[in-house]
C-alpha atoms as a PDB file:
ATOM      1  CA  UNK A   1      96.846  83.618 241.625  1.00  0.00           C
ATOM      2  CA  UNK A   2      97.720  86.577 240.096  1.00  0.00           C
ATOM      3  CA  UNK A   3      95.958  87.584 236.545  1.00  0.00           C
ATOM      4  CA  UNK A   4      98.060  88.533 233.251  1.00  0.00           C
ATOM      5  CA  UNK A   5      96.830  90.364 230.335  1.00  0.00           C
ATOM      6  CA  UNK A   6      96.468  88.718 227.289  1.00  0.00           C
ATOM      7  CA  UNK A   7      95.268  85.205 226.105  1.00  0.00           C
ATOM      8  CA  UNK A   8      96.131  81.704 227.620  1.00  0.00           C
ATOM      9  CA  UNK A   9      99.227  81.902 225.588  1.00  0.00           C
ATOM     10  CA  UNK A  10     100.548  85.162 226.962  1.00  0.00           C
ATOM     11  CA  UNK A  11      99.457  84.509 230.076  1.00  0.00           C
ATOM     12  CA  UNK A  12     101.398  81.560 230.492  1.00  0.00           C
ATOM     13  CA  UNK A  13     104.602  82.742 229.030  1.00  0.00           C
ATOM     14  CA  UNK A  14     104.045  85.983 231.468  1.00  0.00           C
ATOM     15  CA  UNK A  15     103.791  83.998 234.176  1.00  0.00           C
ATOM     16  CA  UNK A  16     106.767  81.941 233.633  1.00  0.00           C
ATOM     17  CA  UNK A  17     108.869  84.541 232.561  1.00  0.00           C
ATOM     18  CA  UNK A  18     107.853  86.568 236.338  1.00  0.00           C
ATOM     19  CA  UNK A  19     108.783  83.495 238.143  1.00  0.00           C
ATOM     20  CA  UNK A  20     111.941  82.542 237.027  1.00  0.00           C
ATOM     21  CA  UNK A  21     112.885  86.602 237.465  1.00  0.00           C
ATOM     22  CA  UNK A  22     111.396  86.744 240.862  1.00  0.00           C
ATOM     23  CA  UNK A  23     113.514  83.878 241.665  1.00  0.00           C
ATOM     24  CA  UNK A  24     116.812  85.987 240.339  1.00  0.00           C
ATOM     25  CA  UNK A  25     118.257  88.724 243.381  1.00  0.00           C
ATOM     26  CA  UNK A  26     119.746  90.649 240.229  1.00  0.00           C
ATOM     27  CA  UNK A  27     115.984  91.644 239.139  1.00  0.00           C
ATOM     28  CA  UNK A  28     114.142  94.197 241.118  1.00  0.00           C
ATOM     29  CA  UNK A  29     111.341  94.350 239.031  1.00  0.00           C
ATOM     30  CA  UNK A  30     109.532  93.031 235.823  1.00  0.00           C
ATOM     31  CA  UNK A  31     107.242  95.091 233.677  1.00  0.00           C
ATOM     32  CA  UNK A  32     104.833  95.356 231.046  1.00  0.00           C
ATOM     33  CA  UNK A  33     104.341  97.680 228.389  1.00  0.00           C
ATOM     34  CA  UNK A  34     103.159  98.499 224.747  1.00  0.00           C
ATOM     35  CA  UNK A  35      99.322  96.898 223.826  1.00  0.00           C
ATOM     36  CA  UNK A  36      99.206  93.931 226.713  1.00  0.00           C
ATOM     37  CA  UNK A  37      99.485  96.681 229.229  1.00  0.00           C
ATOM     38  CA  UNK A  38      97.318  99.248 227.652  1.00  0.00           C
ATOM     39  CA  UNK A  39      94.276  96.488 227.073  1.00  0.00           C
ATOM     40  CA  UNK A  40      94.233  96.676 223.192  1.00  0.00           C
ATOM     41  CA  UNK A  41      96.073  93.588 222.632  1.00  0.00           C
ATOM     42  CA  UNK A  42      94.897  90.736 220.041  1.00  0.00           C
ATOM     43  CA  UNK A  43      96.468  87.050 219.585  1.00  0.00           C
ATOM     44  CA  UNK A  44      99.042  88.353 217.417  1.00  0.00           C
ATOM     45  CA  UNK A  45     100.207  90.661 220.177  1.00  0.00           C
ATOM     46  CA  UNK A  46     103.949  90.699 221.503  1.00  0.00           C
ATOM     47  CA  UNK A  47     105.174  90.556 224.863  1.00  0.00           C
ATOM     48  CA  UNK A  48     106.999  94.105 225.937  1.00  0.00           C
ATOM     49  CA  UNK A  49     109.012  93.693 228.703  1.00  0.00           C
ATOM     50  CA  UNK A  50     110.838  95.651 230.970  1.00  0.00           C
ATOM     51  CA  UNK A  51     113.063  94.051 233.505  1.00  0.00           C
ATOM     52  CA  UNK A  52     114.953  96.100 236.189  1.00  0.00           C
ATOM     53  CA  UNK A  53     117.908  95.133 237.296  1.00  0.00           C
ATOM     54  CA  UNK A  54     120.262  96.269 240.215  1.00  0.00           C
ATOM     55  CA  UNK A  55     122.610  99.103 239.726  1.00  0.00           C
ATOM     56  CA  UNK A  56     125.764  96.976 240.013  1.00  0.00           C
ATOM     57  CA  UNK A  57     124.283  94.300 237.256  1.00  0.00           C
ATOM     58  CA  UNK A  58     125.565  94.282 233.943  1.00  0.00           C
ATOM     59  CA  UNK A  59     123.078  91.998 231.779  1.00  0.00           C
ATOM     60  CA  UNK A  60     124.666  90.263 228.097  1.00  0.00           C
ATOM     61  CA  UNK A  61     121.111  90.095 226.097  1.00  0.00           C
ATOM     62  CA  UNK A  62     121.796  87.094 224.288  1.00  0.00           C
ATOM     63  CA  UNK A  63     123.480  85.113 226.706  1.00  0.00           C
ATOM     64  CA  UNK A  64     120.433  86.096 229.176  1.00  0.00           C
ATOM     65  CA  UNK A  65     118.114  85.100 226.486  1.00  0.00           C
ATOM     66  CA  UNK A  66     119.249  82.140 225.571  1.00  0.00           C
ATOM     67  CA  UNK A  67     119.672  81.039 229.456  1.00  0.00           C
ATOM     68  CA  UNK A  68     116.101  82.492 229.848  1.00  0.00           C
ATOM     69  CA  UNK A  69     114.884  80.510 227.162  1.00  0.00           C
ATOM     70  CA  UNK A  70     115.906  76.956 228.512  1.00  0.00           C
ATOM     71  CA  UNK A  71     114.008  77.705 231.248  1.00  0.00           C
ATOM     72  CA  UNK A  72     110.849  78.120 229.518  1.00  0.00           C
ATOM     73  CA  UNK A  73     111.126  74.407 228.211  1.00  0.00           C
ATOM     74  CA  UNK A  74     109.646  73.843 230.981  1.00  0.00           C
ATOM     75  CA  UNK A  75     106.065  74.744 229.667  1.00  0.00           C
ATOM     76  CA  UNK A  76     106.936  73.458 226.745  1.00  0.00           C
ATOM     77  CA  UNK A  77     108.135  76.714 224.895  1.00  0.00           C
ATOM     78  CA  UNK A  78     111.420  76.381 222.915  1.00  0.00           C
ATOM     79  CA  UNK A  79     113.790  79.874 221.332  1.00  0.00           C
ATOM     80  CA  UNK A  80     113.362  79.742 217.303  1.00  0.00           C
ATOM     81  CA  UNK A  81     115.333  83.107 216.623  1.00  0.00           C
ATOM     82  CA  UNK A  82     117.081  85.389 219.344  1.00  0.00           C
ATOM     83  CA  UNK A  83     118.129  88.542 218.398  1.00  0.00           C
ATOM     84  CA  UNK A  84     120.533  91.006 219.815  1.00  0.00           C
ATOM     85  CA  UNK A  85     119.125  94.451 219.223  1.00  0.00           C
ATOM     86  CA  UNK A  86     121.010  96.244 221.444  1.00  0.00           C
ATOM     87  CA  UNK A  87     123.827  96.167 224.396  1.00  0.00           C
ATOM     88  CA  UNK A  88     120.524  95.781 226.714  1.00  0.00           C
ATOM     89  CA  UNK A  89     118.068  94.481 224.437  1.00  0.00           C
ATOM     90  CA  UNK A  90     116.795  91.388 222.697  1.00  0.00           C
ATOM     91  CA  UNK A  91     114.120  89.902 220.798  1.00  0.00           C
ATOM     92  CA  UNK A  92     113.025  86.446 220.861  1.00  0.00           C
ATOM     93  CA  UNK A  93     110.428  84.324 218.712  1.00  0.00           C
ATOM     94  CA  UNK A  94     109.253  81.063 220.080  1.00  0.00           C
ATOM     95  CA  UNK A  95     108.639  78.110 218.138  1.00  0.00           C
ATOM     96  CA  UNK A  96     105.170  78.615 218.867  1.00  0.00           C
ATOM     97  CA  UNK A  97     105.461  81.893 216.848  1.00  0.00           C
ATOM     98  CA  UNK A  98     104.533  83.972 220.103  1.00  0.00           C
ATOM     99  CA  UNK A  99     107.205  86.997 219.889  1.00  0.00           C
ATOM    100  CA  UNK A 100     108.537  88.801 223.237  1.00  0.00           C
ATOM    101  CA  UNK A 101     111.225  91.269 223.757  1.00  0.00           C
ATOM    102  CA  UNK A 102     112.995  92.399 226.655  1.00  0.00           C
ATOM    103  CA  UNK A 103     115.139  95.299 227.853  1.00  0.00           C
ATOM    104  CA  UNK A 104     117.509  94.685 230.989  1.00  0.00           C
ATOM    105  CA  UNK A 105     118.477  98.170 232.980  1.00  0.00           C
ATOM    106  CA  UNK A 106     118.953 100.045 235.926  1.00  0.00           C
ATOM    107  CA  UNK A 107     116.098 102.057 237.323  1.00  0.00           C
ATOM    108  CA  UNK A 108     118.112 105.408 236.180  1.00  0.00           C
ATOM    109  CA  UNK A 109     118.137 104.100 232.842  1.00  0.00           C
ATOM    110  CA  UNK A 110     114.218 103.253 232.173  1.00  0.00           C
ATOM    111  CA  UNK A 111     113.267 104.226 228.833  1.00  0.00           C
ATOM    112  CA  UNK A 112     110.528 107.647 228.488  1.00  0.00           C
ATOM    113  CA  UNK A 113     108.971 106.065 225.516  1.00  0.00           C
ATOM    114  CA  UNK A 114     107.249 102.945 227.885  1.00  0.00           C
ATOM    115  CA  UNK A 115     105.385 105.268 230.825  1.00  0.00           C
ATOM    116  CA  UNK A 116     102.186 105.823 229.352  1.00  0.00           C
ATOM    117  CA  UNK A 117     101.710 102.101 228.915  1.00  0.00           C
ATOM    118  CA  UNK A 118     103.681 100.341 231.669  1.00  0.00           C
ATOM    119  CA  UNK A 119     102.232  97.914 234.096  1.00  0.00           C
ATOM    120  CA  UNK A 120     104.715  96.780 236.721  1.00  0.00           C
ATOM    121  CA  UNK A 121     104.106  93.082 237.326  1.00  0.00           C
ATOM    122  CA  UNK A 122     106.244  91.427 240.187  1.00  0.00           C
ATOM    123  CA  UNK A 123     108.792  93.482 242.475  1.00  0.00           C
ATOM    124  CA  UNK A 124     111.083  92.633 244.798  1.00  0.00           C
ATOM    125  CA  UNK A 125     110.181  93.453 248.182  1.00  0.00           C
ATOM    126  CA  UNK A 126     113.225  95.580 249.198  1.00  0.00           C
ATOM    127  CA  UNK A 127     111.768  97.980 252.470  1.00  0.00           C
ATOM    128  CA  UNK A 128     112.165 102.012 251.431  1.00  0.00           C
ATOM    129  CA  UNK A 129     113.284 101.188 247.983  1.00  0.00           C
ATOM    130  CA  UNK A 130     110.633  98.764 246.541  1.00  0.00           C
ATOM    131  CA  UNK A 131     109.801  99.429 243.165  1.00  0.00           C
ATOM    132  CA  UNK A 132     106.389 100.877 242.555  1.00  0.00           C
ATOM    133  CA  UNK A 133     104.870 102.046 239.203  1.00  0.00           C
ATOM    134  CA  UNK A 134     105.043 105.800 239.928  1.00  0.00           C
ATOM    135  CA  UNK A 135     108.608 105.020 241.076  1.00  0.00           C
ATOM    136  CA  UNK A 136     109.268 103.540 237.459  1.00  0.00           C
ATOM    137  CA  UNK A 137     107.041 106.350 235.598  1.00  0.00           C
ATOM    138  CA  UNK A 138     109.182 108.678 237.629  1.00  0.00           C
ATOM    139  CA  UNK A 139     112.626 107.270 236.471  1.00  0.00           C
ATOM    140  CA  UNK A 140     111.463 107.431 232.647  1.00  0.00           C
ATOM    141  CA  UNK A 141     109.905 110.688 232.582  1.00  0.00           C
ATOM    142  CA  UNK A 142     113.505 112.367 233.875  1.00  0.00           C
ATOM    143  CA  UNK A 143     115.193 110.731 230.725  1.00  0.00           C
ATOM    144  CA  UNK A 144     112.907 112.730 228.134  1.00  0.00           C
ATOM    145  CA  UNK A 145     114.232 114.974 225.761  1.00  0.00           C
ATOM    146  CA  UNK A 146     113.304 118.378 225.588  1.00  0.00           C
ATOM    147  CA  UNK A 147     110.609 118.968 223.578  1.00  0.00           C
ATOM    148  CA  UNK A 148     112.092 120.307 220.306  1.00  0.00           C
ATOM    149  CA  UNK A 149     111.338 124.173 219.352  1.00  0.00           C
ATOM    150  CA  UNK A 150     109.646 125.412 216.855  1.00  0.00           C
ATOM    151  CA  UNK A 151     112.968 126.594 215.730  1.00  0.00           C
ATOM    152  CA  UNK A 152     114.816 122.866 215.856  1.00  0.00           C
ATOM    153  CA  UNK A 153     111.639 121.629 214.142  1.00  0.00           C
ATOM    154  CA  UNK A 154     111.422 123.932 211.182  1.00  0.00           C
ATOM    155  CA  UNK A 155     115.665 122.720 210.696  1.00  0.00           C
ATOM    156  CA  UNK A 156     114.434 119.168 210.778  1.00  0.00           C
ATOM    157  CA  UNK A 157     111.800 119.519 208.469  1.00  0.00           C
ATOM    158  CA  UNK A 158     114.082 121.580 206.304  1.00  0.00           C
ATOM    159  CA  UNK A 159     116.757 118.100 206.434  1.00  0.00           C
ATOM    160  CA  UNK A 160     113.577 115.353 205.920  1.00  0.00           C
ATOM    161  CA  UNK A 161     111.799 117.281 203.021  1.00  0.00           C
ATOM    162  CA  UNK A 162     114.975 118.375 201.140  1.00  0.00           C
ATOM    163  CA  UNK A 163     115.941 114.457 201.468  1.00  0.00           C
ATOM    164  CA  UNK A 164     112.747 113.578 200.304  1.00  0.00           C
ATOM    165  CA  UNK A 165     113.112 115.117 196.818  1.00  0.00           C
ATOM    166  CA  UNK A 166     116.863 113.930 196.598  1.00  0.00           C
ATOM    167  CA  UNK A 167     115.893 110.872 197.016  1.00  0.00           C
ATOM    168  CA  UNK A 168     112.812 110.837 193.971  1.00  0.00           C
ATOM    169  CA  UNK A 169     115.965 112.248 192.138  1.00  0.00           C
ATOM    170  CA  UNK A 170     117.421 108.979 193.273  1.00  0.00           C
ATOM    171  CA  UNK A 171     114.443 107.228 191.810  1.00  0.00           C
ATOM    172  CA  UNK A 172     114.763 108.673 188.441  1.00  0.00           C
ATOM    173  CA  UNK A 173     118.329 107.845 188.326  1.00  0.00           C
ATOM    174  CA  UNK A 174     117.853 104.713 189.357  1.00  0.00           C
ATOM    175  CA  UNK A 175     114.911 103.998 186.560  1.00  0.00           C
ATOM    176  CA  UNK A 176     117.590 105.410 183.973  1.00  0.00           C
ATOM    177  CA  UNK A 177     119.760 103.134 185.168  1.00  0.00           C
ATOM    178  CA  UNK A 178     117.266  99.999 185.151  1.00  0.00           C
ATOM    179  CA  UNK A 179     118.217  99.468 188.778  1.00  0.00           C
ATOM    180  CA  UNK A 180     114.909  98.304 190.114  1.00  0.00           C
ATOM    181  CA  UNK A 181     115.906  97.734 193.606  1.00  0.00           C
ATOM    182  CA  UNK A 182     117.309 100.605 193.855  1.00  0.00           C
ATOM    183  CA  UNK A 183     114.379 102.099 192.867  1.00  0.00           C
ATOM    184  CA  UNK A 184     112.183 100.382 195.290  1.00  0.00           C
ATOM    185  CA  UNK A 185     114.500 101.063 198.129  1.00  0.00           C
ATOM    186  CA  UNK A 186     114.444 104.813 197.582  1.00  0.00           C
ATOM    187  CA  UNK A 187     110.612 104.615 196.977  1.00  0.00           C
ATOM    188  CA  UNK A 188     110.866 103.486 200.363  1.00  0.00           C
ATOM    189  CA  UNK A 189     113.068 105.655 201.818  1.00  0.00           C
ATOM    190  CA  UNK A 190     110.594 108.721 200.684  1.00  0.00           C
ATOM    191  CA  UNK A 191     107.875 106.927 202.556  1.00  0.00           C
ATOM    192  CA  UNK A 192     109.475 106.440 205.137  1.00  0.00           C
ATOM    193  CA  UNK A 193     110.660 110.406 205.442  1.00  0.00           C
ATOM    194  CA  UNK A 194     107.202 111.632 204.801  1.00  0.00           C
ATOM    195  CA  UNK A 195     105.679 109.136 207.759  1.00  0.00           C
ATOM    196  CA  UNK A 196     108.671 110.912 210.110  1.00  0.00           C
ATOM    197  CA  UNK A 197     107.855 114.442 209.561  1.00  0.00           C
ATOM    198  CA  UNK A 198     104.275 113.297 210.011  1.00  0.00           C
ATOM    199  CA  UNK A 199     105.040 112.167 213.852  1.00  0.00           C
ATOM    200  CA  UNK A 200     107.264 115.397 214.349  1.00  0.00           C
ATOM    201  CA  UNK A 201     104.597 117.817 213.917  1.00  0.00           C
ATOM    202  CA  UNK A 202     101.816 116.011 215.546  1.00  0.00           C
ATOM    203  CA  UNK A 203     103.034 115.267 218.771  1.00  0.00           C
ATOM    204  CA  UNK A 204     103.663 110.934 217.830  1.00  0.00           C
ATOM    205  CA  UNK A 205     106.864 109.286 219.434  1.00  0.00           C
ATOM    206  CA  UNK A 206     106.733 106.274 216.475  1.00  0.00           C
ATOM    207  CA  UNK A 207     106.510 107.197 213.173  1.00  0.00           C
ATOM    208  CA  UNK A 208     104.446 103.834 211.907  1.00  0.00           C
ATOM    209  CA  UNK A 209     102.135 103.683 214.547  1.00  0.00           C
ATOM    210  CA  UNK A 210     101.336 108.035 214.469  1.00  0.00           C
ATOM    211  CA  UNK A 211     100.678 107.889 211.133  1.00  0.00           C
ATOM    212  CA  UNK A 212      98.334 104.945 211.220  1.00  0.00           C
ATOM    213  CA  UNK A 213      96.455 105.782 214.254  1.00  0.00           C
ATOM    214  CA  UNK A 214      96.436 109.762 212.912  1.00  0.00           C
ATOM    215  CA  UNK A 215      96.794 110.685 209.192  1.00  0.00           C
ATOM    216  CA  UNK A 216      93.137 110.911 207.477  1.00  0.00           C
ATOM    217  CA  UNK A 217      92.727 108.077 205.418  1.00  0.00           C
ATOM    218  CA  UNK A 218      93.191 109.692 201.711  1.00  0.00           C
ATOM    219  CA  UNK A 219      96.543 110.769 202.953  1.00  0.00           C
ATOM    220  CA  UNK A 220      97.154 107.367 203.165  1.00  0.00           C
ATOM    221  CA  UNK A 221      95.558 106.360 200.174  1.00  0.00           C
ATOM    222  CA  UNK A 222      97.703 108.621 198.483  1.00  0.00           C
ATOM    223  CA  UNK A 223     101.272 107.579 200.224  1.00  0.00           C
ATOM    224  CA  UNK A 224      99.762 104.123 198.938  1.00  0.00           C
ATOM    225  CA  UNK A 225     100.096 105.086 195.672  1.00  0.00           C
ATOM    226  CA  UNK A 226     103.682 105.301 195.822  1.00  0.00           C
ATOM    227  CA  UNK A 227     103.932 101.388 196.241  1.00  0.00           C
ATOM    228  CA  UNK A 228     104.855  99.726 193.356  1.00  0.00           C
ATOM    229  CA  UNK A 229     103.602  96.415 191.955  1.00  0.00           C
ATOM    230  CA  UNK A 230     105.516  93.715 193.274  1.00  0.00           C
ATOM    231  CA  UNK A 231     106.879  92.019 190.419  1.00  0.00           C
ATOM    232  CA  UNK A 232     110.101  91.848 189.213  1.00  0.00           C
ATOM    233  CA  UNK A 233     111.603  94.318 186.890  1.00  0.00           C
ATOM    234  CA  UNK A 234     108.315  95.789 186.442  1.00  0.00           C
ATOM    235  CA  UNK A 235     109.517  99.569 185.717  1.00  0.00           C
ATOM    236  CA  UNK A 236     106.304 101.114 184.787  1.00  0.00           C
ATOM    237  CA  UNK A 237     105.134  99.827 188.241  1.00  0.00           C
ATOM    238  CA  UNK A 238     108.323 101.706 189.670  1.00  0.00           C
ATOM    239  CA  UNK A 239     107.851 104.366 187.363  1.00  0.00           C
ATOM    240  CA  UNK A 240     103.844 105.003 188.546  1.00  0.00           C
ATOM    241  CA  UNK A 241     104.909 104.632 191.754  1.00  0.00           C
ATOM    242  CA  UNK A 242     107.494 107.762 191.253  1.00  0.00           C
ATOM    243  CA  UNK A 243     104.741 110.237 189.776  1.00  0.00           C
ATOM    244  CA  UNK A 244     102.811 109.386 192.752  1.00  0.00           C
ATOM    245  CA  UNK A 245     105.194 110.050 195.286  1.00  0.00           C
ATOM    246  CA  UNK A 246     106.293 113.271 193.282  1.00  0.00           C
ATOM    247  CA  UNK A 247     102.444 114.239 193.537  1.00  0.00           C
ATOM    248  CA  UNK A 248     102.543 113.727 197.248  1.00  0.00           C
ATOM    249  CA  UNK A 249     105.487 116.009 197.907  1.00  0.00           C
ATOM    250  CA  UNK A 250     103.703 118.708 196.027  1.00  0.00           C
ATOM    251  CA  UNK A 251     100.126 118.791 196.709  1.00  0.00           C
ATOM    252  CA  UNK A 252      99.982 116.739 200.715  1.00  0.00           C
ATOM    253  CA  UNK A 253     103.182 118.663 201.754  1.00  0.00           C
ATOM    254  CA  UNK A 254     101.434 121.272 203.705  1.00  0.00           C
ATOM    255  CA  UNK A 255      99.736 117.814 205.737  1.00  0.00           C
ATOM    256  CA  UNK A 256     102.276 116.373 206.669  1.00  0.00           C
ATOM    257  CA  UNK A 257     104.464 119.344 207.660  1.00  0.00           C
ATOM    258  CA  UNK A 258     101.233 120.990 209.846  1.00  0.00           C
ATOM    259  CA  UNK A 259     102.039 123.582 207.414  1.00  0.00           C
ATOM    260  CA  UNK A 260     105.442 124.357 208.952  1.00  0.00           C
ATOM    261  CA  UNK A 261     106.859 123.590 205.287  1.00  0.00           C
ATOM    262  CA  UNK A 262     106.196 123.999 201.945  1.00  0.00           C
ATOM    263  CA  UNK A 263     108.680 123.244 199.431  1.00  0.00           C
ATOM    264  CA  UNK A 264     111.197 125.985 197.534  1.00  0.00           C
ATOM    265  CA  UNK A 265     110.825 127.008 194.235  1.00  0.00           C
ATOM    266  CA  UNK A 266     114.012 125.380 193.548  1.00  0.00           C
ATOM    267  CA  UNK A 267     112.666 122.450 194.924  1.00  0.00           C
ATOM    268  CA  UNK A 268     109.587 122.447 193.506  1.00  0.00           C
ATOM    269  CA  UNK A 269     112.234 123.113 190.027  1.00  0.00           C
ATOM    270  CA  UNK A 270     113.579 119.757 190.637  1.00  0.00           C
ATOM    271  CA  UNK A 271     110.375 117.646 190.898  1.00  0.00           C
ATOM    272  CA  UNK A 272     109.101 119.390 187.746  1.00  0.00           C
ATOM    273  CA  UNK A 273     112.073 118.488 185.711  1.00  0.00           C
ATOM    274  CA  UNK A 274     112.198 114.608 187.268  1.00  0.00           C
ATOM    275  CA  UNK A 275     108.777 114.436 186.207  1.00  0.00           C
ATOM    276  CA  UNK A 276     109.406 115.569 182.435  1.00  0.00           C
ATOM    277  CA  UNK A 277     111.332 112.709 182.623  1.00  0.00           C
ATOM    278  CA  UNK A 278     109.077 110.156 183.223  1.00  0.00           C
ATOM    279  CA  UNK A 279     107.674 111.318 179.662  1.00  0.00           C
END
């Protein structure tokens, strides 16, 4: 009997899932990836799957899903939310709370961003063109990019910082304004800018999971800062949370840009006056 990754609960959901694809000639293969596949899984782990399908196949995620999902009554496991997230991709939660999601594709199409972590499951035994795991590694390492140059990454860390500082402008005009969801949102958006040219310039593919597993921990202590007290209205929270993330941009800069980017005089004008008035 062949062994999963994961606990009982994955393990059985895995092993249904295999079987009723196994038992489907449009599926040539069924895959793992993400933390199941790499060993560093916990209870609260996901199922990442990859499911290869013939060339000539043209898969409907939530249709699939949903038919997929029936199945798995069988052991008991019923759909609470399936999402579409793409024209080959969906997300399920069970009402047991586990989570999986699956991609359906052709081997030409198999995504880079899986190879390092992918575990190939169950194939289909079809003579000189069986699936194997180098096969599939093979298929997703000819769909990477380029690795940018230094010159395409300097003009992308020109687009994310300049953004960065129109959007604390954004802020400001939004605390004028008394629009404290506005506020919030473009809080966000700075976070979320910084985090990005954090994974650019040292060597991540997600921006969430780089900057977790990589940026020291003051650095995050100090993006931190730029959260704002969840209550409502609260815009001294919003308004803390501002002169934080206006500190960031000028002194942690040079971090999160490997020093590939300091910001302009002009820009550095801007902040100055947006913080004069916070006064």
């Amino acid at each position: 009997k062949r062994q999963y990754p994961g606990n009982q609960h994955h393990q059985r959901a895995l092993r249904a899932i295999v079987a009723i694809y196994a038992a489907d000639a449009r599926v040539r293969g069924v895959a793992l990836f993400g933390s199941l596949a790499c060993g560093n899984w916990d209870d609260a782990s996901d199922l990442d799957l990859d499911v290869v399908i013939a060339d000539d196949v043209q898969i409907e995620p939530i249709a699939e899903l949903t038919a997929l999902c029936e199945k798995l009554e069988t052991i008991g496991e019923r759909a609470a939310v399936i999402v579409r997230k793409a024209a080959d991709r969906g997300d399920v939660v069970l009402a047991s709370l586990l989570e999986f999601s699956i991609r359906y594709h052709p081997l030409a199409t198999t995504s880079p961003n899986i190879v390092e972590s992918l575990r190939l499951l169950w194939r289909r035994d079809e003579g000189a063109a069986t699936l194997g795991d180098e096969l599939l590694r093979a298929a997703g390492r000819a769909n990477r990019e380029a690795p940018a140059t230094e010159a395409e990454q300097i003009l992308a860390l020109d687009t994310l910082v300049g953004e960065c500082v129109r959007q604390a402008l954004g802020v400001q005009r939004a605390l004028a304004r008394h629009r404290y969801w506005f506020a919030v949102e473009e809080l966000h958006t700075i976070r979320t800018l910084l985090m990005e040219a954090f994974t650019l310039t040292h060597g991540g593919a997600r921006d969430l999971h780089t900057f977790q597993a990589q940026a020291d921990p003051s650095l995050q202590a100090h993006l931190a800062q730029t959260l704002p007290t969840p209550a409502l209205d609260d815009f001294p929270s919003v308004q803390r949370a501002l002169l934080a993330a206006l500190d960031v941009l000028e002194r942690d800069l040079p971090i999160y840009t490997a020093n590939r980017r300091a910001l302009t005089p002009d820009e550095r004008d801007v902040l100055s006056q947006i913080r004069q008035r916070q006064r």
